[in-house]
C-alpha atoms as a PDB file:
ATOM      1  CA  UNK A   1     -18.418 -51.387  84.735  1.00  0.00           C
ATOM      2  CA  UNK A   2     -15.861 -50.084  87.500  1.00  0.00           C
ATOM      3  CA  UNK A   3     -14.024 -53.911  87.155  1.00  0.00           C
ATOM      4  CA  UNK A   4     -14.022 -53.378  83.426  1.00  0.00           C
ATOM      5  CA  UNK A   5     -12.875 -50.238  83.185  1.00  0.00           C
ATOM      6  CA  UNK A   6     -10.093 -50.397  86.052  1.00  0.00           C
ATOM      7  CA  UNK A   7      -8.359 -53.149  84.227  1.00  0.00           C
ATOM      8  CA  UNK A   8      -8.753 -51.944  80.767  1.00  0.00           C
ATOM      9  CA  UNK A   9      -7.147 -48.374  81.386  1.00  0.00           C
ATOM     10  CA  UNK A  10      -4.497 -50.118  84.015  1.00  0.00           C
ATOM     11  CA  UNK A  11      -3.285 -51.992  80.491  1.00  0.00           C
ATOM     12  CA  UNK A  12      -3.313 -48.656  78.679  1.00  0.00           C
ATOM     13  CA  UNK A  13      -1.012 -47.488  81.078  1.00  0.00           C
ATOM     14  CA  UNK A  14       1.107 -50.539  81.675  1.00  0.00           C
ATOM     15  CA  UNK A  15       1.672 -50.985  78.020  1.00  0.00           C
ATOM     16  CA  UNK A  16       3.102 -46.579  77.457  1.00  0.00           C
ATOM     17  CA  UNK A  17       5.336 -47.405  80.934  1.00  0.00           C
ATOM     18  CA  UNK A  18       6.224 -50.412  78.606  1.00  0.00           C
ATOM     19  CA  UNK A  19       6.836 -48.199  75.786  1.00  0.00           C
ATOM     20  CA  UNK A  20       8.982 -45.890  78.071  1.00  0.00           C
ATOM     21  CA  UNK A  21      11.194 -49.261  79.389  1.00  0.00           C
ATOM     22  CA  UNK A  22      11.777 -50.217  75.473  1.00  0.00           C
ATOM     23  CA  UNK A  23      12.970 -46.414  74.803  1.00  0.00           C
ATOM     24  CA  UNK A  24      15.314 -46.419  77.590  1.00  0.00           C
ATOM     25  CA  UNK A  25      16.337 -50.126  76.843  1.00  0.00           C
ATOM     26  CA  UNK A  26      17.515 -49.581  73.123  1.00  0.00           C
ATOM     27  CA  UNK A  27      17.875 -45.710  73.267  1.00  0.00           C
ATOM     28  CA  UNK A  28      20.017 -45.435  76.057  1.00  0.00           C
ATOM     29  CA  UNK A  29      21.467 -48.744  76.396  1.00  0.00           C
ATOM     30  CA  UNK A  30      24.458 -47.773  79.182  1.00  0.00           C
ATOM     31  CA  UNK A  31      22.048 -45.940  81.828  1.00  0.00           C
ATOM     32  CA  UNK A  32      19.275 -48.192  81.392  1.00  0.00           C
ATOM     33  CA  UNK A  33      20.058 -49.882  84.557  1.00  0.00           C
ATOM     34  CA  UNK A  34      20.264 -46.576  86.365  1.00  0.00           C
ATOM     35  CA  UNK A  35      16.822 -45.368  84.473  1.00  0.00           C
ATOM     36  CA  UNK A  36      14.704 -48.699  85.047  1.00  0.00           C
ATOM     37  CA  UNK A  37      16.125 -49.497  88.710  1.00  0.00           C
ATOM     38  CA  UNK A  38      13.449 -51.671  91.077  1.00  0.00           C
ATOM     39  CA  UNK A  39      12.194 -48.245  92.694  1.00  0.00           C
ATOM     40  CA  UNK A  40      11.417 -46.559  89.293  1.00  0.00           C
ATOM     41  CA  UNK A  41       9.361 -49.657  88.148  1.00  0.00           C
ATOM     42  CA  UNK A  42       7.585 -49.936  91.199  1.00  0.00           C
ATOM     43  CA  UNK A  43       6.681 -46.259  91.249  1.00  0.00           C
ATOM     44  CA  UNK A  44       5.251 -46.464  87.362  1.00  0.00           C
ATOM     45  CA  UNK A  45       3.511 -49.560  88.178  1.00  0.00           C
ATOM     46  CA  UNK A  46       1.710 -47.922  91.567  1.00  0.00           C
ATOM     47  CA  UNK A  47       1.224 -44.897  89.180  1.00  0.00           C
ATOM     48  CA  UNK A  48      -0.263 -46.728  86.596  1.00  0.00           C
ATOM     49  CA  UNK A  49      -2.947 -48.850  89.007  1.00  0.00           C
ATOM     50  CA  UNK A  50      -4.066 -45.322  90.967  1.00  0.00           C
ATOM     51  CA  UNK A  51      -4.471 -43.846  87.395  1.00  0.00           C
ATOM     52  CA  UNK A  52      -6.507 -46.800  86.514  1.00  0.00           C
ATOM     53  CA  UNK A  53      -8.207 -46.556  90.099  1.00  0.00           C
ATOM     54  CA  UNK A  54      -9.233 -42.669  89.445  1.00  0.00           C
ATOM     55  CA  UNK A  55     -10.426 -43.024  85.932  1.00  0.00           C
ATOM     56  CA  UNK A  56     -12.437 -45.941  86.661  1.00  0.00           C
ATOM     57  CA  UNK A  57     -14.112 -44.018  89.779  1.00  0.00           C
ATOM     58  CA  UNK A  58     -14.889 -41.244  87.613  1.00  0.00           C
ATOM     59  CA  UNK A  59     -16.355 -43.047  84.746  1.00  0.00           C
ATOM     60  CA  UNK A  60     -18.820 -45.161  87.210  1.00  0.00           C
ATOM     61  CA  UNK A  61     -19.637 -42.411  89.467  1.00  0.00           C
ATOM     62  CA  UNK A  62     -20.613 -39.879  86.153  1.00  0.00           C
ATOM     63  CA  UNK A  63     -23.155 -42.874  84.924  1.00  0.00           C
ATOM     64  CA  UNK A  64     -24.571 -43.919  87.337  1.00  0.00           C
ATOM     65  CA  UNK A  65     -25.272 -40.419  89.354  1.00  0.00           C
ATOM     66  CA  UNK A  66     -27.843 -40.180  86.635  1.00  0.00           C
ATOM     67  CA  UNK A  67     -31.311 -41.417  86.976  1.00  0.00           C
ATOM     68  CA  UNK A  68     -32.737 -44.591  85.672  1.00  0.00           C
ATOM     69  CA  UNK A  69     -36.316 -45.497  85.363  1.00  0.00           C
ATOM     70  CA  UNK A  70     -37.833 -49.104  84.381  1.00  0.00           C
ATOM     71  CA  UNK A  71     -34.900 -50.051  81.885  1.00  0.00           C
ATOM     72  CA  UNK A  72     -32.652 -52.649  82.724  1.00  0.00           C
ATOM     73  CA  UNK A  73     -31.511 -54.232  79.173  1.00  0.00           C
ATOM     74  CA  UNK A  74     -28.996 -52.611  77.414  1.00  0.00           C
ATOM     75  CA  UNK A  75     -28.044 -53.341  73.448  1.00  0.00           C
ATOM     76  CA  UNK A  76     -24.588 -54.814  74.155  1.00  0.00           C
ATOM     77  CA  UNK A  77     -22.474 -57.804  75.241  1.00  0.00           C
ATOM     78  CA  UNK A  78     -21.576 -56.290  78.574  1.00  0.00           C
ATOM     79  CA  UNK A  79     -21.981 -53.297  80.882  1.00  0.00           C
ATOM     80  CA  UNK A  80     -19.988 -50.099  78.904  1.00  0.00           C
ATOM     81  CA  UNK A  81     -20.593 -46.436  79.126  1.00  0.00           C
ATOM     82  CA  UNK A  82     -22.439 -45.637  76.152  1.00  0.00           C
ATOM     83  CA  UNK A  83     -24.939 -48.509  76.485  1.00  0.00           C
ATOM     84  CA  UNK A  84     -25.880 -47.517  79.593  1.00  0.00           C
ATOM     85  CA  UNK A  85     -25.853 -43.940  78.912  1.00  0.00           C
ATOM     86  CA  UNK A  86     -28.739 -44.188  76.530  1.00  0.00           C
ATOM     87  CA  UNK A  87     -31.047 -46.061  79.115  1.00  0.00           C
ATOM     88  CA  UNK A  88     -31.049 -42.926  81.189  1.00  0.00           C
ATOM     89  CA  UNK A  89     -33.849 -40.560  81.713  1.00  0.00           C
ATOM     90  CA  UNK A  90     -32.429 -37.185  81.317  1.00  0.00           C
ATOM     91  CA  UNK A  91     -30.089 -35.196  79.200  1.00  0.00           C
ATOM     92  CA  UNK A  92     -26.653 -36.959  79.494  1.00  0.00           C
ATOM     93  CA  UNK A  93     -25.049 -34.509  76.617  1.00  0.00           C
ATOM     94  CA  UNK A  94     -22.709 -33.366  79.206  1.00  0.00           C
ATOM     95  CA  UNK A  95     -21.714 -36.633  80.374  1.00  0.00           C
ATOM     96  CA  UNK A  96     -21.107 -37.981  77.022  1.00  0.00           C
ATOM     97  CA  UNK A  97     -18.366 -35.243  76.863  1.00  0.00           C
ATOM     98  CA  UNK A  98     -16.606 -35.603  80.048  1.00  0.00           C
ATOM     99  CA  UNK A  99     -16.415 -39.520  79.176  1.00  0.00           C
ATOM    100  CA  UNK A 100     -15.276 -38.566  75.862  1.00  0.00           C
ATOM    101  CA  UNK A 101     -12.481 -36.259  78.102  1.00  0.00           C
ATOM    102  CA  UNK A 102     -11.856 -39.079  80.271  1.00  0.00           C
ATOM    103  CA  UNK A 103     -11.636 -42.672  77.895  1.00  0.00           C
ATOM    104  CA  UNK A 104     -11.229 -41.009  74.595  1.00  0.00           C
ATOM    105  CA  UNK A 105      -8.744 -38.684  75.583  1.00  0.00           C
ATOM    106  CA  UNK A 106      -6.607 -41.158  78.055  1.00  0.00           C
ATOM    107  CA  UNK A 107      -6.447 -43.823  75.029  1.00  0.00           C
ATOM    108  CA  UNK A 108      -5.443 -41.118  72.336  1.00  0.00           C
ATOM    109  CA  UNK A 109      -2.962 -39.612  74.570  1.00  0.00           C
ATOM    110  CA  UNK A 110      -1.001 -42.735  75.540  1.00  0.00           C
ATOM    111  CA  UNK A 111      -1.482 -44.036  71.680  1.00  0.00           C
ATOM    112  CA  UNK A 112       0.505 -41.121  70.625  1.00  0.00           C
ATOM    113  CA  UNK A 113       2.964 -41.051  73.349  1.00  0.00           C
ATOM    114  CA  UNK A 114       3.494 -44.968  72.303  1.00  0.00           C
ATOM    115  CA  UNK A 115       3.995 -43.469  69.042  1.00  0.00           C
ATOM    116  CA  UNK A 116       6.730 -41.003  69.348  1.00  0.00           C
ATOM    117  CA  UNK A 117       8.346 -43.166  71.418  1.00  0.00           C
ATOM    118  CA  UNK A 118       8.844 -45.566  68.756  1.00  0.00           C
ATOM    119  CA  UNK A 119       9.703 -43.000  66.381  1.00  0.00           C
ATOM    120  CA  UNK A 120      12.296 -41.958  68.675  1.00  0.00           C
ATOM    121  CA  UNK A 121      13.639 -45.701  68.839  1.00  0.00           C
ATOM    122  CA  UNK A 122      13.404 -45.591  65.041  1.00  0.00           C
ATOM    123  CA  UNK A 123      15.648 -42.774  64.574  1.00  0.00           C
ATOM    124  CA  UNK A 124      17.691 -44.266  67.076  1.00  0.00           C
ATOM    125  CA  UNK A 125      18.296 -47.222  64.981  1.00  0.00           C
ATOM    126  CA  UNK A 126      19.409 -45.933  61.868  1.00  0.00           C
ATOM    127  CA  UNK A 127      23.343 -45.255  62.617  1.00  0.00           C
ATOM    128  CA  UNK A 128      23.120 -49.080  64.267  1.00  0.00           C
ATOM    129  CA  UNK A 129      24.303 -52.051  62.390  1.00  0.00           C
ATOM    130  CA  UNK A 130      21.599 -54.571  60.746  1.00  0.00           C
ATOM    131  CA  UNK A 131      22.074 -56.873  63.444  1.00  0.00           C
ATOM    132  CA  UNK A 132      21.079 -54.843  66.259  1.00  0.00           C
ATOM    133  CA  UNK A 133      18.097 -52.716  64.037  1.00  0.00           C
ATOM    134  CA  UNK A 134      17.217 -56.791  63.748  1.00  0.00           C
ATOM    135  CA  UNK A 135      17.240 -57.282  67.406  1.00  0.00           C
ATOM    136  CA  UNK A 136      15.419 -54.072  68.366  1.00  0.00           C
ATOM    137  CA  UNK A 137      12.890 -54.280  66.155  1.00  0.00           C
ATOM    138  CA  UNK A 138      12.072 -58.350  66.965  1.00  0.00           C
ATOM    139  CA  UNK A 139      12.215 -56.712  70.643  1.00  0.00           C
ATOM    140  CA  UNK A 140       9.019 -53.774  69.722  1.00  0.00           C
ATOM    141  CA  UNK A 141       7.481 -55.568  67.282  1.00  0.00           C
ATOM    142  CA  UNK A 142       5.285 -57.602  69.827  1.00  0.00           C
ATOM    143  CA  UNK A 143       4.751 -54.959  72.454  1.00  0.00           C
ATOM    144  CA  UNK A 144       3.634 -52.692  68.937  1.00  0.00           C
ATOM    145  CA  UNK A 145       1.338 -55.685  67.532  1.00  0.00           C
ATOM    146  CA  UNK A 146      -0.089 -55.580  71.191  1.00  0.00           C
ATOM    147  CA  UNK A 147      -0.857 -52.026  70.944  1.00  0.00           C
ATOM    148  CA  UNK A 148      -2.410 -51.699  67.586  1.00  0.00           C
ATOM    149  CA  UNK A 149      -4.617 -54.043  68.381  1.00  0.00           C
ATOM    150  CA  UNK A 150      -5.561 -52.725  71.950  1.00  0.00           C
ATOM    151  CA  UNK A 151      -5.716 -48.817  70.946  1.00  0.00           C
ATOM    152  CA  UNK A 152      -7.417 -48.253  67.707  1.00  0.00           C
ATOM    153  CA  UNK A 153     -10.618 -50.264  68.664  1.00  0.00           C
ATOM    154  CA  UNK A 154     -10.147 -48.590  72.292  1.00  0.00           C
ATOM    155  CA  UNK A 155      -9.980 -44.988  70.194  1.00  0.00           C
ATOM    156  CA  UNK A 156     -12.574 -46.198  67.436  1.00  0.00           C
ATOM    157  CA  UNK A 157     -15.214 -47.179  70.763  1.00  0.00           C
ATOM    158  CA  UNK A 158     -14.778 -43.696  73.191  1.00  0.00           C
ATOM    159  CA  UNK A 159     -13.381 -41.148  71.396  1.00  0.00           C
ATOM    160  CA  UNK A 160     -16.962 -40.289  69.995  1.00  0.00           C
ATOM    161  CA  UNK A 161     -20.359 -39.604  71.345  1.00  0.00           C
ATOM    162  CA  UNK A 162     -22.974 -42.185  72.210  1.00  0.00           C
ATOM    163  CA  UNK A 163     -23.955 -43.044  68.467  1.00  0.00           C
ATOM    164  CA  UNK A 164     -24.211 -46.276  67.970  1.00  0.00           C
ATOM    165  CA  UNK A 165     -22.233 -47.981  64.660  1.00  0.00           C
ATOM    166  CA  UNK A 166     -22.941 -51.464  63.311  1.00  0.00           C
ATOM    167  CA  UNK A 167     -19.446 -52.543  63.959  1.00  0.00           C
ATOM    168  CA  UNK A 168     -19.553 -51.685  67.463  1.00  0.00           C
ATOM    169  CA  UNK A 169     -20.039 -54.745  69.244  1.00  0.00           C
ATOM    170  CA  UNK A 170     -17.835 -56.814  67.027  1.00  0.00           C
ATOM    171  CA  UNK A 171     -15.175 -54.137  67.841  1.00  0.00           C
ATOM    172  CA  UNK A 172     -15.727 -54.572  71.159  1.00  0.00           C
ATOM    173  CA  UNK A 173     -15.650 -58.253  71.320  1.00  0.00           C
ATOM    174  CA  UNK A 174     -12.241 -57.792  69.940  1.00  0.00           C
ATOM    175  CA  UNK A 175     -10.118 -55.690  72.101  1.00  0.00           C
ATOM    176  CA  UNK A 176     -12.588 -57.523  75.100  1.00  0.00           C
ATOM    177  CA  UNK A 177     -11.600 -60.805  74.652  1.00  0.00           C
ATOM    178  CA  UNK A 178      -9.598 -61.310  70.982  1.00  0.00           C
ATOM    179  CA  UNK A 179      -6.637 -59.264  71.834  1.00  0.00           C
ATOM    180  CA  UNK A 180      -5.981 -60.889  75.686  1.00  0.00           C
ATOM    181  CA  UNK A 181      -6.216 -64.414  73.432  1.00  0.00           C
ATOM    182  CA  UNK A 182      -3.398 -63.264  71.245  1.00  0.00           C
ATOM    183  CA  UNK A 183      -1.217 -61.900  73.882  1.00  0.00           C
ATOM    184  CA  UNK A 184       0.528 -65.070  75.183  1.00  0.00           C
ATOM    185  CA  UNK A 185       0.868 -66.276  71.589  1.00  0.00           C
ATOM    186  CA  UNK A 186       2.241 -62.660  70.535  1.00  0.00           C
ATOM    187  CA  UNK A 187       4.840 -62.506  73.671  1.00  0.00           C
ATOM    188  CA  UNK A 188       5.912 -66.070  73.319  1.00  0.00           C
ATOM    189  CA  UNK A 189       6.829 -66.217  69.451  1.00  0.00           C
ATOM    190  CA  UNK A 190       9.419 -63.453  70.623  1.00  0.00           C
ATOM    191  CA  UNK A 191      10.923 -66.327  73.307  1.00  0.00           C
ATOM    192  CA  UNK A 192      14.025 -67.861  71.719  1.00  0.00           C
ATOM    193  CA  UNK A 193      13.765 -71.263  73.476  1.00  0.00           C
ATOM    194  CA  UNK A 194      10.067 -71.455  72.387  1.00  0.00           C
ATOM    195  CA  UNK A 195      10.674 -71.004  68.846  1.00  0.00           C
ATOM    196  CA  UNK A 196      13.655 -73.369  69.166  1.00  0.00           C
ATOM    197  CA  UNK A 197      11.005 -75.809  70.371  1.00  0.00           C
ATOM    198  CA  UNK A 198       8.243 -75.180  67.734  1.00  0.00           C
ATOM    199  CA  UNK A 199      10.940 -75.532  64.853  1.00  0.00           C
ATOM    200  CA  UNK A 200      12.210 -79.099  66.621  1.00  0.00           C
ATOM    201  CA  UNK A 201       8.710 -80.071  66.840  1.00  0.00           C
ATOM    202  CA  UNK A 202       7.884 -79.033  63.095  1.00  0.00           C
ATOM    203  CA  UNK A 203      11.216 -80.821  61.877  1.00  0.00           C
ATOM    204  CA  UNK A 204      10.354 -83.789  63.800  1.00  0.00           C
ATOM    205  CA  UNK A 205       6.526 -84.350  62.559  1.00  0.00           C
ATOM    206  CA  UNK A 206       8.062 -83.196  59.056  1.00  0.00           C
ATOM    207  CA  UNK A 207      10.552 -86.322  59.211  1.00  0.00           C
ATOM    208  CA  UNK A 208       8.067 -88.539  60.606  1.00  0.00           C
ATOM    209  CA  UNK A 209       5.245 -87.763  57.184  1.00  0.00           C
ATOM    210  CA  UNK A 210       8.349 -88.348  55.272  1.00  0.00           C
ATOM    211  CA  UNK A 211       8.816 -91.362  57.450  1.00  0.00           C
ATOM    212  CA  UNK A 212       5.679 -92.604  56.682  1.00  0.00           C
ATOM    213  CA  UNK A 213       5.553 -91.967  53.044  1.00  0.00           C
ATOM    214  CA  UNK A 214       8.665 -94.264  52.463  1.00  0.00           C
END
Protein backbone atom coordinates (compact mmCIF):
# COMPACT_ATOMS: atom_id res chain seq x y z
CA UNK A 1 0.00 0.00 0.00
CA UNK A 2 2.87 2.60 0.94
CA UNK A 3 4.68 1.45 -2.74
CA UNK A 4 1.33 2.03 -4.37
CA UNK A 5 0.44 4.99 -3.06
CA UNK A 6 4.01 6.78 -3.15
CA UNK A 7 4.14 6.36 -6.85
CA UNK A 8 0.63 7.07 -7.69
CA UNK A 9 0.49 10.60 -5.89
CA UNK A 10 4.38 11.26 -7.07
CA UNK A 11 2.55 11.13 -10.82
CA UNK A 12 -0.20 13.43 -9.58
CA UNK A 13 2.30 15.78 -8.79
CA UNK A 14 4.74 15.30 -11.61
CA UNK A 15 2.03 15.64 -14.14
CA UNK A 16 0.52 19.67 -12.33
CA UNK A 17 4.64 20.57 -12.24
CA UNK A 18 4.10 19.38 -15.92
CA UNK A 19 1.15 21.47 -16.29
CA UNK A 20 3.09 24.47 -14.73
CA UNK A 21 6.29 23.80 -17.43
CA UNK A 22 3.55 23.84 -20.45
CA UNK A 23 2.08 27.29 -18.96
CA UNK A 24 5.35 28.87 -18.75
CA UNK A 25 6.46 27.21 -22.13
CA UNK A 26 3.58 28.67 -24.38
CA UNK A 27 2.44 31.51 -21.96
CA UNK A 28 5.54 33.12 -21.46
CA UNK A 29 7.59 31.98 -24.23
CA UNK A 30 10.77 34.68 -23.74
CA UNK A 31 11.40 33.95 -19.83
CA UNK A 32 10.76 30.41 -20.04
CA UNK A 33 14.36 29.68 -19.89
CA UNK A 34 14.77 31.92 -16.88
CA UNK A 35 11.39 30.27 -15.24
CA UNK A 36 12.25 26.45 -15.97
CA UNK A 37 16.19 26.75 -15.32
CA UNK A 38 17.94 23.17 -14.04
CA UNK A 39 17.57 24.42 -10.26
CA UNK A 40 13.78 25.16 -10.54
CA UNK A 41 13.13 21.64 -12.06
CA UNK A 42 15.12 19.95 -9.67
CA UNK A 43 13.47 21.71 -6.75
CA UNK A 44 9.70 20.75 -8.17
CA UNK A 45 10.83 17.35 -8.83
CA UNK A 46 12.40 16.89 -4.99
CA UNK A 47 9.10 18.68 -4.01
CA UNK A 48 6.99 16.51 -5.77
CA UNK A 49 8.75 12.96 -4.43
CA UNK A 50 8.69 14.35 -0.48
CA UNK A 51 4.98 15.24 -1.19
CA UNK A 52 4.50 11.81 -2.49
CA UNK A 53 6.78 10.49 0.49
CA UNK A 54 4.42 12.35 3.24
CA UNK A 55 1.11 11.44 1.79
CA UNK A 56 2.00 7.96 1.35
CA UNK A 57 3.28 7.80 5.16
CA UNK A 58 0.14 9.19 6.25
CA UNK A 59 -2.20 7.08 4.35
CA UNK A 60 -0.32 3.69 5.60
CA UNK A 61 0.28 4.77 9.04
CA UNK A 62 -3.83 5.92 9.46
CA UNK A 63 -4.78 2.11 8.23
CA UNK A 64 -2.91 0.22 9.59
CA UNK A 65 -2.74 1.90 13.32
CA UNK A 66 -6.14 0.31 13.43
CA UNK A 67 -6.76 -3.12 14.67
CA UNK A 68 -7.27 -6.21 12.67
CA UNK A 69 -8.60 -9.46 13.85
CA UNK A 70 -8.72 -12.93 11.79
CA UNK A 71 -9.34 -11.22 8.27
CA UNK A 72 -6.81 -11.32 5.80
CA UNK A 73 -8.80 -11.31 2.27
CA UNK A 74 -9.89 -8.25 1.04
CA UNK A 75 -12.61 -7.79 -2.06
CA UNK A 76 -10.13 -6.24 -4.51
CA UNK A 77 -7.30 -6.71 -7.03
CA UNK A 78 -4.67 -5.24 -4.76
CA UNK A 79 -3.96 -3.69 -1.37
CA UNK A 80 -6.02 0.04 -1.40
CA UNK A 81 -7.39 2.01 1.44
CA UNK A 82 -10.92 1.34 1.39
CA UNK A 83 -10.57 -2.45 1.04
CA UNK A 84 -8.67 -2.68 3.84
CA UNK A 85 -10.53 -0.24 5.80
CA UNK A 86 -13.59 -2.41 5.94
CA UNK A 87 -11.62 -5.53 7.33
CA UNK A 88 -11.01 -3.58 10.48
CA UNK A 89 -12.51 -4.12 13.82
CA UNK A 90 -13.52 -0.80 15.05
CA UNK A 91 -15.11 2.39 13.96
CA UNK A 92 -12.88 3.76 11.11
CA UNK A 93 -15.57 6.76 10.32
CA UNK A 94 -12.88 9.11 11.18
CA UNK A 95 -10.32 7.61 9.12
CA UNK A 96 -12.43 7.37 6.14
CA UNK A 97 -12.49 11.24 6.36
CA UNK A 98 -8.97 12.12 6.86
CA UNK A 99 -8.22 9.71 3.74
CA UNK A 100 -10.92 11.39 1.99
CA UNK A 101 -8.77 14.87 3.17
CA UNK A 102 -5.67 13.33 2.14
CA UNK A 103 -6.29 11.26 -1.59
CA UNK A 104 -9.52 12.86 -2.47
CA UNK A 105 -8.56 16.20 -1.76
CA UNK A 106 -4.73 16.00 -3.23
CA UNK A 107 -6.27 14.53 -6.66
CA UNK A 108 -9.13 17.24 -6.86
CA UNK A 109 -6.82 19.95 -6.03
CA UNK A 110 -4.10 19.28 -8.62
CA UNK A 111 -7.08 18.29 -11.25
CA UNK A 112 -8.25 21.77 -10.98
CA UNK A 113 -5.01 23.48 -10.82
CA UNK A 114 -4.27 21.34 -14.22
CA UNK A 115 -7.37 22.91 -15.24
CA UNK A 116 -6.94 26.56 -14.94
CA UNK A 117 -3.77 26.21 -16.13
CA UNK A 118 -4.96 25.14 -19.38
CA UNK A 119 -7.56 27.63 -19.42
CA UNK A 120 -4.98 30.12 -18.93
CA UNK A 121 -2.97 28.62 -22.01
CA UNK A 122 -6.31 28.75 -23.83
CA UNK A 123 -6.85 32.32 -23.44
CA UNK A 124 -3.39 32.70 -24.20
CA UNK A 125 -3.86 31.31 -27.57
CA UNK A 126 -6.52 33.19 -28.97
CA UNK A 127 -4.59 36.52 -30.26
CA UNK A 128 -1.90 33.72 -31.77
CA UNK A 129 -1.95 32.74 -35.34
CA UNK A 130 -3.49 29.15 -36.40
CA UNK A 131 -0.19 27.81 -36.73
CA UNK A 132 1.07 28.25 -33.38
CA UNK A 133 -2.74 27.57 -31.55
CA UNK A 134 -1.86 24.23 -33.90
CA UNK A 135 1.42 23.70 -32.29
CA UNK A 136 0.36 24.42 -28.70
CA UNK A 137 -2.42 22.53 -28.64
CA UNK A 138 -0.58 19.17 -30.43
CA UNK A 139 1.99 20.14 -27.49
CA UNK A 140 -1.10 19.76 -24.33
CA UNK A 141 -3.12 17.57 -25.97
CA UNK A 142 -1.09 14.43 -24.76
CA UNK A 143 -0.03 15.63 -21.35
CA UNK A 144 -4.27 16.52 -21.13
CA UNK A 145 -5.27 12.90 -22.59
CA UNK A 146 -2.77 11.69 -19.82
CA UNK A 147 -4.57 13.49 -17.21
CA UNK A 148 -8.13 12.76 -17.93
CA UNK A 149 -7.48 9.51 -17.85
CA UNK A 150 -5.30 9.46 -14.59
CA UNK A 151 -7.63 12.00 -12.48
CA UNK A 152 -11.24 11.31 -12.91
CA UNK A 153 -10.95 7.53 -11.99
CA UNK A 154 -8.30 8.77 -9.23
CA UNK A 155 -11.32 11.41 -8.07
CA UNK A 156 -14.23 8.84 -8.92
CA UNK A 157 -12.09 6.03 -6.38
CA UNK A 158 -11.13 8.52 -3.05
CA UNK A 159 -13.02 11.36 -3.09
CA UNK A 160 -15.92 9.35 -1.33
CA UNK A 161 -16.35 7.19 1.66
CA UNK A 162 -15.71 3.47 1.85
CA UNK A 163 -18.95 2.40 -0.17
CA UNK A 164 -18.30 0.09 -2.41
CA UNK A 165 -19.71 0.63 -6.34
CA UNK A 166 -19.87 -2.13 -8.95
CA UNK A 167 -17.56 -0.28 -11.20
CA UNK A 168 -14.95 0.00 -8.73
CA UNK A 169 -12.53 -2.50 -9.53
CA UNK A 170 -12.79 -2.10 -13.24
CA UNK A 171 -12.03 1.61 -12.50
CA UNK A 172 -9.28 0.71 -10.73
CA UNK A 173 -7.78 -1.69 -13.09
CA UNK A 174 -7.78 1.24 -15.36
CA UNK A 175 -5.88 4.09 -13.99
CA UNK A 176 -3.65 0.85 -12.27
CA UNK A 177 -2.45 -0.57 -15.18
CA UNK A 178 -4.59 0.81 -18.54
CA UNK A 179 -3.45 4.32 -18.35
CA UNK A 180 0.65 3.50 -17.72
CA UNK A 181 -0.07 1.12 -21.10
CA UNK A 182 -1.24 4.12 -23.03
CA UNK A 183 1.35 6.49 -21.91
CA UNK A 184 4.28 5.60 -24.24
CA UNK A 185 1.81 5.27 -27.12
CA UNK A 186 0.15 8.76 -26.05
CA UNK A 187 3.76 10.61 -25.69
CA UNK A 188 5.18 9.07 -28.79
CA UNK A 189 2.32 9.88 -31.43
CA UNK A 190 3.32 13.58 -30.40
CA UNK A 191 7.22 12.63 -31.67
CA UNK A 192 7.64 14.02 -35.19
CA UNK A 193 10.26 11.46 -36.35
CA UNK A 194 7.96 8.64 -35.05
CA UNK A 195 5.04 9.61 -36.96
CA UNK A 196 7.33 10.24 -39.95
CA UNK A 197 8.20 6.57 -39.47
CA UNK A 198 4.66 5.09 -38.97
CA UNK A 199 3.41 7.04 -42.18
CA UNK A 200 6.69 5.51 -44.26
CA UNK A 201 5.86 2.24 -42.89
CA UNK A 202 1.99 2.54 -43.75
CA UNK A 203 2.91 3.91 -47.36
CA UNK A 204 5.27 1.18 -47.82
CA UNK A 205 2.93 -1.97 -46.78
CA UNK A 206 0.15 0.15 -48.71
CA UNK A 207 2.39 -0.08 -52.01
CA UNK A 208 3.40 -3.49 -51.38
CA UNK A 209 -0.88 -4.87 -51.16
CA UNK A 210 -1.07 -2.83 -54.24
CA UNK A 211 2.04 -4.61 -55.31
CA UNK A 212 0.61 -7.73 -54.83
CA UNK A 213 -2.74 -7.18 -56.27
CA UNK A 214 -1.19 -6.35 -59.76
Amino acid sequence: MFTFHFFGCAEIFVLTVMAFDRYAAICQPLRYTTIMRANACIVLASLSWLGALGHSFVQTFLTFQLPFCNARVIDHYFCDVHPVLKLASADTTLVNMLVIANSGLISLGCFLILLASYTFILFSLRKRSAESRHKALSTCGSHFTVVTFFFVPCIFIYLRPSTTFPLDKAVSVFYTTITPMLNPLIYTLRNEDVKNAMERLWSHKVSLKEKQKG
